[in-house]
N, C-alpha and C. Protein backbone atom coordinates (compact mmCIF):
# COMPACT_ATOMS: atom_id res chain seq x y z
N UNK A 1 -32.01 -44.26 -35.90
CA UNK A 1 -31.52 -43.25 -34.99
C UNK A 1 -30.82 -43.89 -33.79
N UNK A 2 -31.44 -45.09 -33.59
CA UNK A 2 -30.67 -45.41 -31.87
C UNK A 2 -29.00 -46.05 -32.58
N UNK A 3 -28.98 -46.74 -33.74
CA UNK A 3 -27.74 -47.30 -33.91
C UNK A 3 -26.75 -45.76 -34.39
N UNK A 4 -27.45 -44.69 -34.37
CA UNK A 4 -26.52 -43.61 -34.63
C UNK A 4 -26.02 -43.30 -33.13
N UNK A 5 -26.67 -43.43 -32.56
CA UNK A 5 -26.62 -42.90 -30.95
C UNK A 5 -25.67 -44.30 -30.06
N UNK A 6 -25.82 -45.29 -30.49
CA UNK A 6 -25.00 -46.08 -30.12
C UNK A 6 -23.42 -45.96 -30.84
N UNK A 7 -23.48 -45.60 -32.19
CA UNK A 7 -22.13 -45.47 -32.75
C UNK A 7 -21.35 -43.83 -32.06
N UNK A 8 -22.22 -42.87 -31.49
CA UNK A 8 -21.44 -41.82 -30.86
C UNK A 8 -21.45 -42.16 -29.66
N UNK A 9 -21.86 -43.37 -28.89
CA UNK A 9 -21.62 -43.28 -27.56
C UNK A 9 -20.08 -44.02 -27.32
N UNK A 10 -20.04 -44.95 -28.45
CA UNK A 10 -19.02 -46.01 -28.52
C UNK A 10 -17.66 -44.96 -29.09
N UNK A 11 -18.02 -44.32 -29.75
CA UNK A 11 -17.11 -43.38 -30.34
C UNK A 11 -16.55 -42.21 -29.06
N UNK A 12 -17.09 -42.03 -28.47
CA UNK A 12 -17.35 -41.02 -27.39
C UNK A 12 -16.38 -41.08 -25.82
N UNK A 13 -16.27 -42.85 -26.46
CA UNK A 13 -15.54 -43.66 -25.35
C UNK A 13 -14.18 -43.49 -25.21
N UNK A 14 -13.75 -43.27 -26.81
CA UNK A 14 -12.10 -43.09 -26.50
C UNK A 14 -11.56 -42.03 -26.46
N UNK A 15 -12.27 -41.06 -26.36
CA UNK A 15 -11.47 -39.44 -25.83
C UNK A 15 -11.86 -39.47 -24.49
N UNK A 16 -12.05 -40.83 -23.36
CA UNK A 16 -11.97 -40.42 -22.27
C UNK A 16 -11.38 -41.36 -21.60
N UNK A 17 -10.67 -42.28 -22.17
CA UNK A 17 -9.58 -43.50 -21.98
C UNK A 17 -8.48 -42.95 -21.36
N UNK A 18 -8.17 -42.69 -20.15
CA UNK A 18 -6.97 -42.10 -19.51
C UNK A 18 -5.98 -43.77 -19.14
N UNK A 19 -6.26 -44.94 -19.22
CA UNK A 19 -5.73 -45.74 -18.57
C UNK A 19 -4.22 -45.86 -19.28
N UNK A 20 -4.36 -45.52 -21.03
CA UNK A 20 -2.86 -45.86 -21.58
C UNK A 20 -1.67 -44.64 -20.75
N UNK A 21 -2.40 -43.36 -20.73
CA UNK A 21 -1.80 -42.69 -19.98
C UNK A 21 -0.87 -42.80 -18.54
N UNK A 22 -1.97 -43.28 -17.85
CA UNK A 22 -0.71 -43.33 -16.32
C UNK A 22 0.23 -44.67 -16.61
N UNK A 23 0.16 -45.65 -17.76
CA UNK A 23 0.87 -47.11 -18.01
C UNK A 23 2.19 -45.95 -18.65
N UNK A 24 2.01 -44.92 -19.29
CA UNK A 24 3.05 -44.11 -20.31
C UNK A 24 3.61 -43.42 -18.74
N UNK A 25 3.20 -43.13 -18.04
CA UNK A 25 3.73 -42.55 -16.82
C UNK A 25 4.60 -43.32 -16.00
N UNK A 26 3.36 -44.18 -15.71
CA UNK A 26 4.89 -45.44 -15.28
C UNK A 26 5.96 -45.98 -15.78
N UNK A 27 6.13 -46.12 -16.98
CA UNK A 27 7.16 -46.11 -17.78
C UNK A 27 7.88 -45.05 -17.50
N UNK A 28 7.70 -43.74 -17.73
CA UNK A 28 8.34 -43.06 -17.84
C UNK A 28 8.89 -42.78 -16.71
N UNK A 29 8.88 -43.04 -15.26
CA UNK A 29 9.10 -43.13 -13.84
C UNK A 29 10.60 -44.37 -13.93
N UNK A 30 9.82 -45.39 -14.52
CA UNK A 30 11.05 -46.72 -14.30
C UNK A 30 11.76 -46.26 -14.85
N UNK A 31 11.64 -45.79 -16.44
CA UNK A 31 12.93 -45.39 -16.95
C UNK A 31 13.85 -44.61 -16.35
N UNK A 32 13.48 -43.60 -16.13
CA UNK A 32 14.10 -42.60 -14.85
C UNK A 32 15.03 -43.44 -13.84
N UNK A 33 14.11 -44.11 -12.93
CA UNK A 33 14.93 -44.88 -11.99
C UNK A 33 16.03 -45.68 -12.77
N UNK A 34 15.94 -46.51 -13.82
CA UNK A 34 16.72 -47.36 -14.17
C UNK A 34 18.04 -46.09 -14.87
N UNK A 35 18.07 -45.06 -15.48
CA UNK A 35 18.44 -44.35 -15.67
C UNK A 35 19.83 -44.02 -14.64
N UNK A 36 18.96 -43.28 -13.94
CA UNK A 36 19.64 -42.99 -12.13
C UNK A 36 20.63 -43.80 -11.43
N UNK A 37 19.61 -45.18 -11.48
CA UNK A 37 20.38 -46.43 -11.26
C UNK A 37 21.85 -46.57 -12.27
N UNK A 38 22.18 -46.66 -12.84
CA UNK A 38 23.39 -46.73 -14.05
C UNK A 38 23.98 -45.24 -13.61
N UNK A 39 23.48 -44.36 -13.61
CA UNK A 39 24.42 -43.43 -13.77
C UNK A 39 24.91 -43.17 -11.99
N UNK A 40 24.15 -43.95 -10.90
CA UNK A 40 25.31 -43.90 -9.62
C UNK A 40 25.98 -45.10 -9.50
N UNK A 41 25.86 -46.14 -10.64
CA UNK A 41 26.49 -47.27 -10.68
C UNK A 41 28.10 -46.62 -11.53
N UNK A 42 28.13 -46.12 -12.45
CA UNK A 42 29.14 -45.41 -13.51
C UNK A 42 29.95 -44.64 -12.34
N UNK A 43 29.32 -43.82 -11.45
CA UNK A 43 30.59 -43.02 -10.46
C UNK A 43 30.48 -44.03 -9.08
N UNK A 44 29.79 -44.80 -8.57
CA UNK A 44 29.95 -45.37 -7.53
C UNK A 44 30.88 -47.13 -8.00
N UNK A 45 31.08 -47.37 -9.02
CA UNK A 45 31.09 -48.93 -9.36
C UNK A 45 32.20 -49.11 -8.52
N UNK A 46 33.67 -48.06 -8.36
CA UNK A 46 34.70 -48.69 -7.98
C UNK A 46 34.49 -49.12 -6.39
N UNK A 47 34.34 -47.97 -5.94
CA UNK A 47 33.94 -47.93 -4.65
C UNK A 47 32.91 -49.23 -4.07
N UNK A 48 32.12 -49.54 -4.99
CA UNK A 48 30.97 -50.89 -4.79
C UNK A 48 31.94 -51.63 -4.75
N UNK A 49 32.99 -52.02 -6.25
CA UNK A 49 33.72 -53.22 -5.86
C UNK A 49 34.74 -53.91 -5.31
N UNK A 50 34.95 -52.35 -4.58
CA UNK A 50 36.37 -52.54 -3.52
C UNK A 50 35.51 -53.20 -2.07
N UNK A 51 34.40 -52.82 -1.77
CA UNK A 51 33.48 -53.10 -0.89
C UNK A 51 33.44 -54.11 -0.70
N UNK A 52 32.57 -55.14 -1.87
CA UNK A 52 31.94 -56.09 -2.16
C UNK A 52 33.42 -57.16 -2.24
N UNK A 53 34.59 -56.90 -2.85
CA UNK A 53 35.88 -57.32 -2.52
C UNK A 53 36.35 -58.11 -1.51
N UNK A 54 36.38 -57.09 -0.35
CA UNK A 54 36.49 -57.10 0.88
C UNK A 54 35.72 -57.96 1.60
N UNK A 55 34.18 -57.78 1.33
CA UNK A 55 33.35 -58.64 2.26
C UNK A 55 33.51 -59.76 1.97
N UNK A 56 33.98 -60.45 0.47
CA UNK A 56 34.41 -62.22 -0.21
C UNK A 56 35.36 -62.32 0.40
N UNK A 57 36.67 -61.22 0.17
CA UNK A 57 37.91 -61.83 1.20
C UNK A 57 37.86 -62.21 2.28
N UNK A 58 36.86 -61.64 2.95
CA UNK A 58 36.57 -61.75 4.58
C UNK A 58 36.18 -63.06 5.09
N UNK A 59 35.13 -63.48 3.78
CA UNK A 59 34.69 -64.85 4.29
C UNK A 59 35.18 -65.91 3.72
């Protein structure tokens, strides 16, 4: 009886494992940002490299 009670406690353990969860959250956050990131890089790029241009010519 106790090794039955040890196999449902051990069993018991992984329907309360939240840790893979917030790691799938954070992922899913970076992706986002990296996302975001590219897509104000796609309408901002020219504008960055007329900028960034300027400040090499300068020096």
């Amino acid at each position: 009886m106790a090794l039955v009670n040890r196999l449902y406690a051990f069993l018991a353990t992984f329907g309360h494992d939240e840790e893979g969860q917030g790691l799938a959250e954070y992922a899913l956050i970076l992706a986002l940002i990296a996302i975001l990131a590219i897509i104000a890089l796609l309408f901002l790029g020219g504008q960055v490299k007329t900028i960034l241009s300027n400040v090499g010519n300068s020096i």
